[in-house]
C-alpha atoms as a PDB file:
ATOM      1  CA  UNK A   1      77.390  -9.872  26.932  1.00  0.00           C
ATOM      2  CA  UNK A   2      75.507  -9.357  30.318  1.00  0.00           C
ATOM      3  CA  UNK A   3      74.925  -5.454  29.473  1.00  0.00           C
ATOM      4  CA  UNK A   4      73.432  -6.670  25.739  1.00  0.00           C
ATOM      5  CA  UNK A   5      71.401  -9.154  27.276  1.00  0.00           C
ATOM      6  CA  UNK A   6      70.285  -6.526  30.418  1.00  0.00           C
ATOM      7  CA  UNK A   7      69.336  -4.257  27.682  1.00  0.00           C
ATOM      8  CA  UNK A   8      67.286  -6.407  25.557  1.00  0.00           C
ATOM      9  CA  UNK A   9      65.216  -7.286  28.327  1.00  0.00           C
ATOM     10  CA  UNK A  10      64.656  -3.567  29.030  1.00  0.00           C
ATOM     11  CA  UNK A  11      63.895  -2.876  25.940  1.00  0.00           C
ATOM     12  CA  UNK A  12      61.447  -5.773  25.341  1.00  0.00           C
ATOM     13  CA  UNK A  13      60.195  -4.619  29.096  1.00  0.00           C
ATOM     14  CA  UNK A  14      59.852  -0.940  27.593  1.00  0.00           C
ATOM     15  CA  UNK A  15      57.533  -2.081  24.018  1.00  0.00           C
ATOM     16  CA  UNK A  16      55.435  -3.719  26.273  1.00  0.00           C
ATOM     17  CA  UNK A  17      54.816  -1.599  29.016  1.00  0.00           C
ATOM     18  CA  UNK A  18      54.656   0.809  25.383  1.00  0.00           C
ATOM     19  CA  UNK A  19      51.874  -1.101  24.284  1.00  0.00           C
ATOM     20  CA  UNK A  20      49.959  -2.195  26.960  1.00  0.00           C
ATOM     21  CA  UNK A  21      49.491   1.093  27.648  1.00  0.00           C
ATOM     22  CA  UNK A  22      47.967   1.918  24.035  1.00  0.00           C
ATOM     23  CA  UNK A  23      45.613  -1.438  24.517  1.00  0.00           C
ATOM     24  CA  UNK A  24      44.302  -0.216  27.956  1.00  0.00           C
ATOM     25  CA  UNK A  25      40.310   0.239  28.281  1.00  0.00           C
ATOM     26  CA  UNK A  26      39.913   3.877  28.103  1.00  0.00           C
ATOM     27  CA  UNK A  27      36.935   6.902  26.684  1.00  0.00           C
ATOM     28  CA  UNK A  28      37.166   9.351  24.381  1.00  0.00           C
ATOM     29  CA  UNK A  29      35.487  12.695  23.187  1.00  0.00           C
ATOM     30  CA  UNK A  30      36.058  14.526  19.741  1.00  0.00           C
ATOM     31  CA  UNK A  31      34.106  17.147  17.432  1.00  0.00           C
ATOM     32  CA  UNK A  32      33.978  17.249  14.130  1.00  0.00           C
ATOM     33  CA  UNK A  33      32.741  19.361  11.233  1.00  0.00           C
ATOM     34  CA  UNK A  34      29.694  17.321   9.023  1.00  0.00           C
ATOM     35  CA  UNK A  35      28.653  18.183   5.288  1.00  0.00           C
ATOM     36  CA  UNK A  36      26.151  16.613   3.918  1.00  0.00           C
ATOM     37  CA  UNK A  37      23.643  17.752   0.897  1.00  0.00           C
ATOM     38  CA  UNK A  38      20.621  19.658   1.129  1.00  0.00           C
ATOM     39  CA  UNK A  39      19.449  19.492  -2.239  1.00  0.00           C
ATOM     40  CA  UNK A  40      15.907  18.601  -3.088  1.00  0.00           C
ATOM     41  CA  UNK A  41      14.908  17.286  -5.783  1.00  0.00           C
ATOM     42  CA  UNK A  42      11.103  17.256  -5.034  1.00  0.00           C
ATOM     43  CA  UNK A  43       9.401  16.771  -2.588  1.00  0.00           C
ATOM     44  CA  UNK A  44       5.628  15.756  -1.719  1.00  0.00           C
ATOM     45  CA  UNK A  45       3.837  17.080  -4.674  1.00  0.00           C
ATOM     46  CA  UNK A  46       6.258  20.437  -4.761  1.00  0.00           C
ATOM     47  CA  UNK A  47       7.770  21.190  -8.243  1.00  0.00           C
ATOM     48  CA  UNK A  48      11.094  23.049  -8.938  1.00  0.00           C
ATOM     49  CA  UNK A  49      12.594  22.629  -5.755  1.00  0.00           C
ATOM     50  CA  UNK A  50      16.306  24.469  -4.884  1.00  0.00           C
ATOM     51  CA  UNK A  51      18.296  23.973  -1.848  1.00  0.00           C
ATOM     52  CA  UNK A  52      21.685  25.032  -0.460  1.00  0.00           C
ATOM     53  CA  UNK A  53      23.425  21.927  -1.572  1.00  0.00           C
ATOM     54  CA  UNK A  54      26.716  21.057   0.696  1.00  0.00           C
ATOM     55  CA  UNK A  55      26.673  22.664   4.316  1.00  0.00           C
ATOM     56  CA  UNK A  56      29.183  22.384   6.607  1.00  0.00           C
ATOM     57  CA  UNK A  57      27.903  21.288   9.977  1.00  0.00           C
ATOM     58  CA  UNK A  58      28.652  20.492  13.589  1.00  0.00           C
ATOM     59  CA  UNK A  59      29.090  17.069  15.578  1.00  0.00           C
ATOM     60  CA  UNK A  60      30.130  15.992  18.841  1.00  0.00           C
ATOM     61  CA  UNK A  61      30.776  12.394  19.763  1.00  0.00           C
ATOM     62  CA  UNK A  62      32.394  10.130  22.618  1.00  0.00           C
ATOM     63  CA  UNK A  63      33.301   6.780  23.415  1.00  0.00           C
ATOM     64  CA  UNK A  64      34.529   3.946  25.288  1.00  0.00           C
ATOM     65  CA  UNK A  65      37.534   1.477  24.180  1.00  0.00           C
ATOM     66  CA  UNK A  66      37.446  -1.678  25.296  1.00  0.00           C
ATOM     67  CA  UNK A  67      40.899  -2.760  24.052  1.00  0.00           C
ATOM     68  CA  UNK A  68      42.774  -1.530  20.522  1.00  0.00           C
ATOM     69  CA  UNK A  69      39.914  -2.976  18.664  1.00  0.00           C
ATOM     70  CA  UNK A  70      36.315  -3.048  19.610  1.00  0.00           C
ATOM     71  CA  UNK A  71      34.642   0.008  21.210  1.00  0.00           C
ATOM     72  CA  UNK A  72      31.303   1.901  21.147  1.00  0.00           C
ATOM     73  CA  UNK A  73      30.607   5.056  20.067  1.00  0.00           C
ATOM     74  CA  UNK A  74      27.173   7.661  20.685  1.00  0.00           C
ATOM     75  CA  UNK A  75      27.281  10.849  18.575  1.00  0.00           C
ATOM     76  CA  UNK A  76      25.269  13.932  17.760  1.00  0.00           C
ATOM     77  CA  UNK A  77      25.234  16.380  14.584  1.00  0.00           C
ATOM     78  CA  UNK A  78      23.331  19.814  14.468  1.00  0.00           C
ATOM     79  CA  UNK A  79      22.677  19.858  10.315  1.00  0.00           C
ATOM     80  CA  UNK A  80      22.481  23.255   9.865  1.00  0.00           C
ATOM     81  CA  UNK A  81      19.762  25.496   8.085  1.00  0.00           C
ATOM     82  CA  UNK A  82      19.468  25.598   4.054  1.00  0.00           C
ATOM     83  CA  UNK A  83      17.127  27.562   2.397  1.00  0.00           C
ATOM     84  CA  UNK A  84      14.840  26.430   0.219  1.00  0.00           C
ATOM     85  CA  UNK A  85      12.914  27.449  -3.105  1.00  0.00           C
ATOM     86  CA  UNK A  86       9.911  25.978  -4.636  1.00  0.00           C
ATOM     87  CA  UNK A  87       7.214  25.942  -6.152  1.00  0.00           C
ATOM     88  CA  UNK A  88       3.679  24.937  -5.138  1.00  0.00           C
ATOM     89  CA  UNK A  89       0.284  25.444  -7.035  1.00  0.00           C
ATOM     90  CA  UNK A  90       1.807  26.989  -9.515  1.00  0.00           C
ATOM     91  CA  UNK A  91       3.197  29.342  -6.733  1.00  0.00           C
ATOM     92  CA  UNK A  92       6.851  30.014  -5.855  1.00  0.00           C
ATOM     93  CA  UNK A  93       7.365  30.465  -2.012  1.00  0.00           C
ATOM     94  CA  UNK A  94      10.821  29.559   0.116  1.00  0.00           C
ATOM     95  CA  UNK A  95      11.399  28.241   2.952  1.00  0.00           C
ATOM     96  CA  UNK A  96      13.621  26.870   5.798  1.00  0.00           C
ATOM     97  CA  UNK A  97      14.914  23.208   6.245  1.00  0.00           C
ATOM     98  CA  UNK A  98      17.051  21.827   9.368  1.00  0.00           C
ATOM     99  CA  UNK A  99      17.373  18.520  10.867  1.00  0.00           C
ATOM    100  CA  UNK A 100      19.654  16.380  13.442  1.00  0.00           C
ATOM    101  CA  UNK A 101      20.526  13.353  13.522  1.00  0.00           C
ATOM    102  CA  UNK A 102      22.349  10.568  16.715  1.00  0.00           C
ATOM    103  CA  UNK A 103      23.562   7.161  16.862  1.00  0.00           C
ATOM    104  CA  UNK A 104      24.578   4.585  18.927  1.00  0.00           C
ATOM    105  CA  UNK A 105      26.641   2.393  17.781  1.00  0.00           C
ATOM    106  CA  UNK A 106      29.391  -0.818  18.112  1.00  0.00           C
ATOM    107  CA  UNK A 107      32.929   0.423  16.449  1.00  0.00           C
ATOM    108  CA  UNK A 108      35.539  -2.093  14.937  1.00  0.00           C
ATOM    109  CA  UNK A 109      39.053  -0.601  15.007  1.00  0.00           C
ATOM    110  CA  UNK A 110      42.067  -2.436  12.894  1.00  0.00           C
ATOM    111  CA  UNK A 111      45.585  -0.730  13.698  1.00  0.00           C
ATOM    112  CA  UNK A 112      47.314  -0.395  10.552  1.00  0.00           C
ATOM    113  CA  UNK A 113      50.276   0.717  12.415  1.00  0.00           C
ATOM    114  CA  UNK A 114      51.458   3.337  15.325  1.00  0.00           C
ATOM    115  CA  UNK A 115      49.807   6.418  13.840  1.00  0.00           C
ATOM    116  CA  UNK A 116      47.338   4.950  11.170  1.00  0.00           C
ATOM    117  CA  UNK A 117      44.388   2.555  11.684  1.00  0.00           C
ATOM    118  CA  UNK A 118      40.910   2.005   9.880  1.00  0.00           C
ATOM    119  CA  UNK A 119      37.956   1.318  11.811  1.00  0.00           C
ATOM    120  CA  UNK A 120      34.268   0.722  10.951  1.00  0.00           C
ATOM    121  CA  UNK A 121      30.894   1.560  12.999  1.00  0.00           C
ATOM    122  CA  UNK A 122      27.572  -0.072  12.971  1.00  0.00           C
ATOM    123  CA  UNK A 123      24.607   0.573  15.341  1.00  0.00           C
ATOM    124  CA  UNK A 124      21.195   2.153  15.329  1.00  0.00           C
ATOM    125  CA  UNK A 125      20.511   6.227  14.199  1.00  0.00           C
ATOM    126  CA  UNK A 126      17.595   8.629  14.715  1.00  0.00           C
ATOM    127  CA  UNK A 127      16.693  11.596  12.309  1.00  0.00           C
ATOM    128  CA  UNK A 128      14.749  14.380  12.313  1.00  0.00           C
ATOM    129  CA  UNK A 129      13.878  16.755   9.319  1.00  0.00           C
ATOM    130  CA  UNK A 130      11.922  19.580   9.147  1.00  0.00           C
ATOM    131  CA  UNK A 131      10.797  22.052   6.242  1.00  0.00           C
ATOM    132  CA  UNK A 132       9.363  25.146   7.561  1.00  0.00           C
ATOM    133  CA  UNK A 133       7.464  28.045   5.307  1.00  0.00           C
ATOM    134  CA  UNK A 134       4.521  30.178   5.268  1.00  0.00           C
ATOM    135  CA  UNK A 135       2.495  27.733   3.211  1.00  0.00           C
ATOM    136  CA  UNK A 136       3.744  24.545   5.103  1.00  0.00           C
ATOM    137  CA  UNK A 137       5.447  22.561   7.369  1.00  0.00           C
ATOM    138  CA  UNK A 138       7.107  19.215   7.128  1.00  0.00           C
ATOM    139  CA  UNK A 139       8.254  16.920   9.281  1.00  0.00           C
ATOM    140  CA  UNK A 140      10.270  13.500   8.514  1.00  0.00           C
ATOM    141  CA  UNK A 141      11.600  11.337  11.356  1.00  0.00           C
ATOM    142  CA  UNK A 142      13.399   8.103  10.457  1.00  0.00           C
ATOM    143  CA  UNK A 143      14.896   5.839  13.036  1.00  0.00           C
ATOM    144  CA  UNK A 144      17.205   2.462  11.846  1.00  0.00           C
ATOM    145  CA  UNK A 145      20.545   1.431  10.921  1.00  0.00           C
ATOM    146  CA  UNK A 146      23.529   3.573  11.029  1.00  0.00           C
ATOM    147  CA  UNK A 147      26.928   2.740   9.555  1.00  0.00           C
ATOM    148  CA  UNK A 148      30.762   4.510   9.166  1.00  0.00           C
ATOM    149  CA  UNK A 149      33.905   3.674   7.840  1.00  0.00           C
ATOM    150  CA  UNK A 150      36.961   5.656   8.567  1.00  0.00           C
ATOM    151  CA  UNK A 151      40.604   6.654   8.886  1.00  0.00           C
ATOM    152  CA  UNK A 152      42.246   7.287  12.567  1.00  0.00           C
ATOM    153  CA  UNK A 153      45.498   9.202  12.380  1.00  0.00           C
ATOM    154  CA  UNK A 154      47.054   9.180  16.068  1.00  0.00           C
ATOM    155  CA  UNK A 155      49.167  12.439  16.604  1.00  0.00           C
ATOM    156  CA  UNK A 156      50.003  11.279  20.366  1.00  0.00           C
ATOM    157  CA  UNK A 157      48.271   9.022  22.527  1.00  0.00           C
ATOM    158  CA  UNK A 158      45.890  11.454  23.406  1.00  0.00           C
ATOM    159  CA  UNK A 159      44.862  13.484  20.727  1.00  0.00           C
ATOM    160  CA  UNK A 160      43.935  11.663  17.136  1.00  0.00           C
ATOM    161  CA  UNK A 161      42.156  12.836  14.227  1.00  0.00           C
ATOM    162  CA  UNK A 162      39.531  11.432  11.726  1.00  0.00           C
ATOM    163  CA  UNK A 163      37.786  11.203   8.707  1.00  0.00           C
ATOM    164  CA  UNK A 164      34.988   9.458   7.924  1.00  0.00           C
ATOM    165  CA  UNK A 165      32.081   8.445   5.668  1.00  0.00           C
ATOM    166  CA  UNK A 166      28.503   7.732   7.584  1.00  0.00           C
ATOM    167  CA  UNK A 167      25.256   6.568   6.622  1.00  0.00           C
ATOM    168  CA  UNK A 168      21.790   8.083   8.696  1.00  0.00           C
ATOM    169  CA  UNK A 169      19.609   5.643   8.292  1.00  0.00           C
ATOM    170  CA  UNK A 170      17.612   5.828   4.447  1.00  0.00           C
ATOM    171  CA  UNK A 171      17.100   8.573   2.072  1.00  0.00           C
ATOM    172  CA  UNK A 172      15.799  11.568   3.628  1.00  0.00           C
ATOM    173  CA  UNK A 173      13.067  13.504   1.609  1.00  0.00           C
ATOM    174  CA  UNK A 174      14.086  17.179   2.358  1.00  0.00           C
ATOM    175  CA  UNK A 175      16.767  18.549   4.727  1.00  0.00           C
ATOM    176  CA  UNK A 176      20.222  16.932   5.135  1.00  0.00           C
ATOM    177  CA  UNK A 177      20.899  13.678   2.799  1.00  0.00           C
ATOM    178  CA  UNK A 178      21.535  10.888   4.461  1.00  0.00           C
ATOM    179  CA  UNK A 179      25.057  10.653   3.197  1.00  0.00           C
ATOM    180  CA  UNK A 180      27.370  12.562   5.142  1.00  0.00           C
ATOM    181  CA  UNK A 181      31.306  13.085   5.381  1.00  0.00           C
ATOM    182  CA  UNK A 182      33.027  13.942   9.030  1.00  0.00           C
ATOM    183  CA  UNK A 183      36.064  15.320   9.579  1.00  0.00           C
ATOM    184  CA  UNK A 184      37.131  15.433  13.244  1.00  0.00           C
ATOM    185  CA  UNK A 185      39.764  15.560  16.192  1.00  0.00           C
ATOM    186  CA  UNK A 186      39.093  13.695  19.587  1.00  0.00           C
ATOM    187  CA  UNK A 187      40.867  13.435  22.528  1.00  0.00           C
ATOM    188  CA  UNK A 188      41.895   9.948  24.665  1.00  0.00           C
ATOM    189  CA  UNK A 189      41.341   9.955  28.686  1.00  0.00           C
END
């Protein structure tokens, strides 16, 4: 009986030295890959516009944990460069679009269990678009609200990965839509 009861305690002493050590303050980095859509529909007085569509695109992100559920989170993504076709004047003439966007933000994590958990982000975003061509350039800042949800999967207790859906502020007019889907790996300190 005293070896049962010896080992209970050491294994109740064990899940919570276990999970303390998951709940522990700690930061984080991760990259991810980014697509959003670059097509155009019109824009400022141009006619027949065609764009890339979906472009695959880089991000790199970090944060802090305060404990297993609230955190904050800054990140950056490069939206790559889409071509563009349209037509102006009666005119058709190409061009170049690219754009970046980066948030701050306050991050809400809910453990669904050891490996899964769903978490949501909310904080402030600035864009930047520009449309670059012989005949013109454009350029479309936006700064506001940014929001995410998304799905942790924890491989170890360092290394997790993630997908996500995030919102950059409103609808852009050229460039990178302000819908965009993330899929990532980060890494716990």
């Amino acid at each position: 009986m005293k070896k049962l009861i010896v080992a209970l305690i050491a294994g109740t002493a064990a899940m919570g030295a276990a999970q303390a050590q998951t709940t522990q303050p700690h930061a984080y980095v991760g990259v991810g890959v980014a697509t959003a859509d670059h097509e155009n529909s019109s824009v400022g007085g141009l006619t027949n516009v065609d764009s890339d569509g979906y472009k695959a695109s880089g991000k790199v992100f970090g944060g802090y944990e305060f404990d297993q559920n609230w955190g904050a989170e800054v990140g950056y993504t490069d939206f790559r460069n889409a071509d563009v076709n349209y037509t102006a004047n009666g005119t058709n003439a190409s061009g170049r679009t690219k754009g970046s966007s980066y948030y701050v933000a306050g991050k809400y994590n809910m453990p669904v269990n050891d490996q899964f958990s769903v978490y949501g982000k909310l904080g402030l975003q600035h864009s930047e678009r520009k449309l670059e061509s012989a005949a013109l350039n454009l350029k479309n800042t936006d700064t506001g609200a940014y929001g995410a949800v998304g799905l942790q999967y924890n491989l170890n207790q360092q290394v997790s990965l993630n997908a996500e859906y995030e919102r950059y502020g409103k609808s852009k007019d050229f460039g990178a839509k302000a819908d965009v889907w993330t899929v990532g790996a980060r890494y716990n300190f």
